[in-house]
C-alpha atoms as a PDB file:
ATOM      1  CA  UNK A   1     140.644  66.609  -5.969  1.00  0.00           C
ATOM      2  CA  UNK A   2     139.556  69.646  -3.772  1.00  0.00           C
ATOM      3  CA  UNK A   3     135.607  69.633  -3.068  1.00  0.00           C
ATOM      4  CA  UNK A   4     134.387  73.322  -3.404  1.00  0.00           C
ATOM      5  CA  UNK A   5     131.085  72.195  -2.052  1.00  0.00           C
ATOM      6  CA  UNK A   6     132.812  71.134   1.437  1.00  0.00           C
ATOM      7  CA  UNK A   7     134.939  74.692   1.131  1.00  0.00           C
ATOM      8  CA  UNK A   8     131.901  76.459   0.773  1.00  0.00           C
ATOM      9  CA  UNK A   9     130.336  74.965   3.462  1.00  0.00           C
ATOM     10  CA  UNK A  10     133.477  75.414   5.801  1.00  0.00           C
ATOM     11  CA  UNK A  11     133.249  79.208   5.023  1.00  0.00           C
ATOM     12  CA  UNK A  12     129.212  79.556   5.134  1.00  0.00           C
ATOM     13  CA  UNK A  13     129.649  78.045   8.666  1.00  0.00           C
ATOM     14  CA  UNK A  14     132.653  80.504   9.798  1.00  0.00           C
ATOM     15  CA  UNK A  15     130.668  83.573   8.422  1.00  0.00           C
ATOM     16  CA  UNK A  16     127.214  81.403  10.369  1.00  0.00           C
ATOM     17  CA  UNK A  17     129.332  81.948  13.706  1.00  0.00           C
ATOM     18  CA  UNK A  18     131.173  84.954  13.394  1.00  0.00           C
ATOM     19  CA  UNK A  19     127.296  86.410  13.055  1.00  0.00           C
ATOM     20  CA  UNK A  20     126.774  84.493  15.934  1.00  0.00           C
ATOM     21  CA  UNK A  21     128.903  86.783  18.160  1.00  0.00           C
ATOM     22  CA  UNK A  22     127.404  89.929  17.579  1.00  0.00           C
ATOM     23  CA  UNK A  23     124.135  89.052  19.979  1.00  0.00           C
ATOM     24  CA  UNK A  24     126.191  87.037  22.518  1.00  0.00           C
ATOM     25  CA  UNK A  25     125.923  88.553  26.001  1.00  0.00           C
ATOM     26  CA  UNK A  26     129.365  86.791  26.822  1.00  0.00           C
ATOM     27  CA  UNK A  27     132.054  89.869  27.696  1.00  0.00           C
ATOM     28  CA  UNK A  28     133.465  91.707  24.895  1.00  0.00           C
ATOM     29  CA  UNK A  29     136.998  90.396  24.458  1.00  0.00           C
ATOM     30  CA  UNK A  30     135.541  87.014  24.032  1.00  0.00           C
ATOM     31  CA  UNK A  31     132.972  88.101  21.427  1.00  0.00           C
ATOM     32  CA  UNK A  32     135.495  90.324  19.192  1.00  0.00           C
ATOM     33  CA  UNK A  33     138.398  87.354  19.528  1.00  0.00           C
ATOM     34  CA  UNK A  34     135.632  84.769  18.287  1.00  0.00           C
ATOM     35  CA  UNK A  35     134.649  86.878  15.820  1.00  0.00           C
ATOM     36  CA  UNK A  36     137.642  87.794  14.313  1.00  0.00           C
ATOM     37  CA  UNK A  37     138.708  84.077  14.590  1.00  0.00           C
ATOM     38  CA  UNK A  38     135.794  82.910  12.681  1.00  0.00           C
ATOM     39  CA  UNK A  39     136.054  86.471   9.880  1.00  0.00           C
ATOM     40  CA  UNK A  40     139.252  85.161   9.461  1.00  0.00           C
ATOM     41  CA  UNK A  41     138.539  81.289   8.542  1.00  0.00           C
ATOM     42  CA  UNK A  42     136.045  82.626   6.454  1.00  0.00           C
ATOM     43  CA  UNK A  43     138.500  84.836   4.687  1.00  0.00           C
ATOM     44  CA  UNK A  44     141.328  82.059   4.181  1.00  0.00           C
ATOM     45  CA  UNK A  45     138.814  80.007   2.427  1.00  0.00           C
ATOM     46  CA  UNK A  46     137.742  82.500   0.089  1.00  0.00           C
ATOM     47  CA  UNK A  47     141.077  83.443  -0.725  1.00  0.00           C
ATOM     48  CA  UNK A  48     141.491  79.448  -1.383  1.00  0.00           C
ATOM     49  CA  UNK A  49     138.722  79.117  -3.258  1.00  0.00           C
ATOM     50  CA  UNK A  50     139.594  82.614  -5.475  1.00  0.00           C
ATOM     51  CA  UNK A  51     142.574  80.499  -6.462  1.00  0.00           C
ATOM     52  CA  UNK A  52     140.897  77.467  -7.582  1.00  0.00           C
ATOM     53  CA  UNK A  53     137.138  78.326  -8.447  1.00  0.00           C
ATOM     54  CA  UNK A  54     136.797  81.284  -9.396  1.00  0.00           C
ATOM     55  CA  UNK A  55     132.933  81.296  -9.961  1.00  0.00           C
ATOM     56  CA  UNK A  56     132.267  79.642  -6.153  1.00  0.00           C
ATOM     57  CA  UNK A  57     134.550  82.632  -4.973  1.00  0.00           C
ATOM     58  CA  UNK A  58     132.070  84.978  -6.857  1.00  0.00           C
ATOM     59  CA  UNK A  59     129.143  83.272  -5.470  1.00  0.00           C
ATOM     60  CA  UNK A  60     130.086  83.061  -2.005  1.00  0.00           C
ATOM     61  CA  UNK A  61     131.895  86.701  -1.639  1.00  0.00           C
ATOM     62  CA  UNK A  62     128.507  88.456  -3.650  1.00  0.00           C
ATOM     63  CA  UNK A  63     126.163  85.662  -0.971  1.00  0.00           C
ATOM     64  CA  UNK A  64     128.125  86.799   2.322  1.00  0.00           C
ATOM     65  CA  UNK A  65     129.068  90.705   1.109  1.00  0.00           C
ATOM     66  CA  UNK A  66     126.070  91.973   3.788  1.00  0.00           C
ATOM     67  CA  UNK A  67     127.320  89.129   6.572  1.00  0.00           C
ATOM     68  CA  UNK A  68     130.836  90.265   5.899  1.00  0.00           C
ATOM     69  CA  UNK A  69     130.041  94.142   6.492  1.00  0.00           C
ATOM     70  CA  UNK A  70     128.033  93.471   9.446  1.00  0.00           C
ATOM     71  CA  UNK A  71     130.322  91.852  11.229  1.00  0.00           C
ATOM     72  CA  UNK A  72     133.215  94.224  10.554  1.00  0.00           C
ATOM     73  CA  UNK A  73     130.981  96.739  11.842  1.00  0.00           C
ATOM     74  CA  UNK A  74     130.559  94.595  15.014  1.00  0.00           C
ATOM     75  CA  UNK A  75     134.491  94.560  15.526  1.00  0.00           C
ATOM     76  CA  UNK A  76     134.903  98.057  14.823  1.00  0.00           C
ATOM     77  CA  UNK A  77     132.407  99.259  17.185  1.00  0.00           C
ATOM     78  CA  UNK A  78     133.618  97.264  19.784  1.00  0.00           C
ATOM     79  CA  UNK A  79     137.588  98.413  19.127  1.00  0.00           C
ATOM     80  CA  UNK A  80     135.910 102.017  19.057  1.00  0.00           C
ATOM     81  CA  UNK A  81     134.413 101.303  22.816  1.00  0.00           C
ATOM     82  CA  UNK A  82     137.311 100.174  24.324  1.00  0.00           C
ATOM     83  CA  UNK A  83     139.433 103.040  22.713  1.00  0.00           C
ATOM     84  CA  UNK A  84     137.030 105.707  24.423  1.00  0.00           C
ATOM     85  CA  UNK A  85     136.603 104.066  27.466  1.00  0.00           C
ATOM     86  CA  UNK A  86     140.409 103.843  28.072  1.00  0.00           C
ATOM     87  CA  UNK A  87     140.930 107.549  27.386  1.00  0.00           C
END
């Protein structure tokens, strides 16, 4: 049987180091491939648990919505720096 709790966990700790990144002082290729590493474990386990649970999918998208945009933000600001500073 598949334990949502450990899911949930797995994902609340992705989304727990993707935030991470943002206030790293590490270059900025390492912080945006971490981060989009970790966005994207968090987003294969939601997807997994959207398929089998649907009210811990609920809980932890409406829970990690804010986490979620803030990070995206992150990436995209970082894509926009190195887009301007290669023109």
């Amino acid at each position: 049987m598949i334990d949502v709790e450990k899911l949930k966990k797995y994902a609340n700790d992705s989304m727990n180091m993707a935030l991470a990144q943002i206030d790293r002082t590490i270059g900025p290729e390492t912080r945006i491939l971490n981060a989009s590493y970790m966005l994207g474990k968090f987003a294969a386990v939601e997807d997994a648990l959207m398929k089998i649970d649907q009210d811990a999918f609920t809980e932890l998208h409406d829970n990690r919505r804010a986490d979620w945009e803030r990070v995206s933000t992150f990436l995209e600001s970082i894509y926009k720096i190195g887009k301007n500073g290669g023109e």
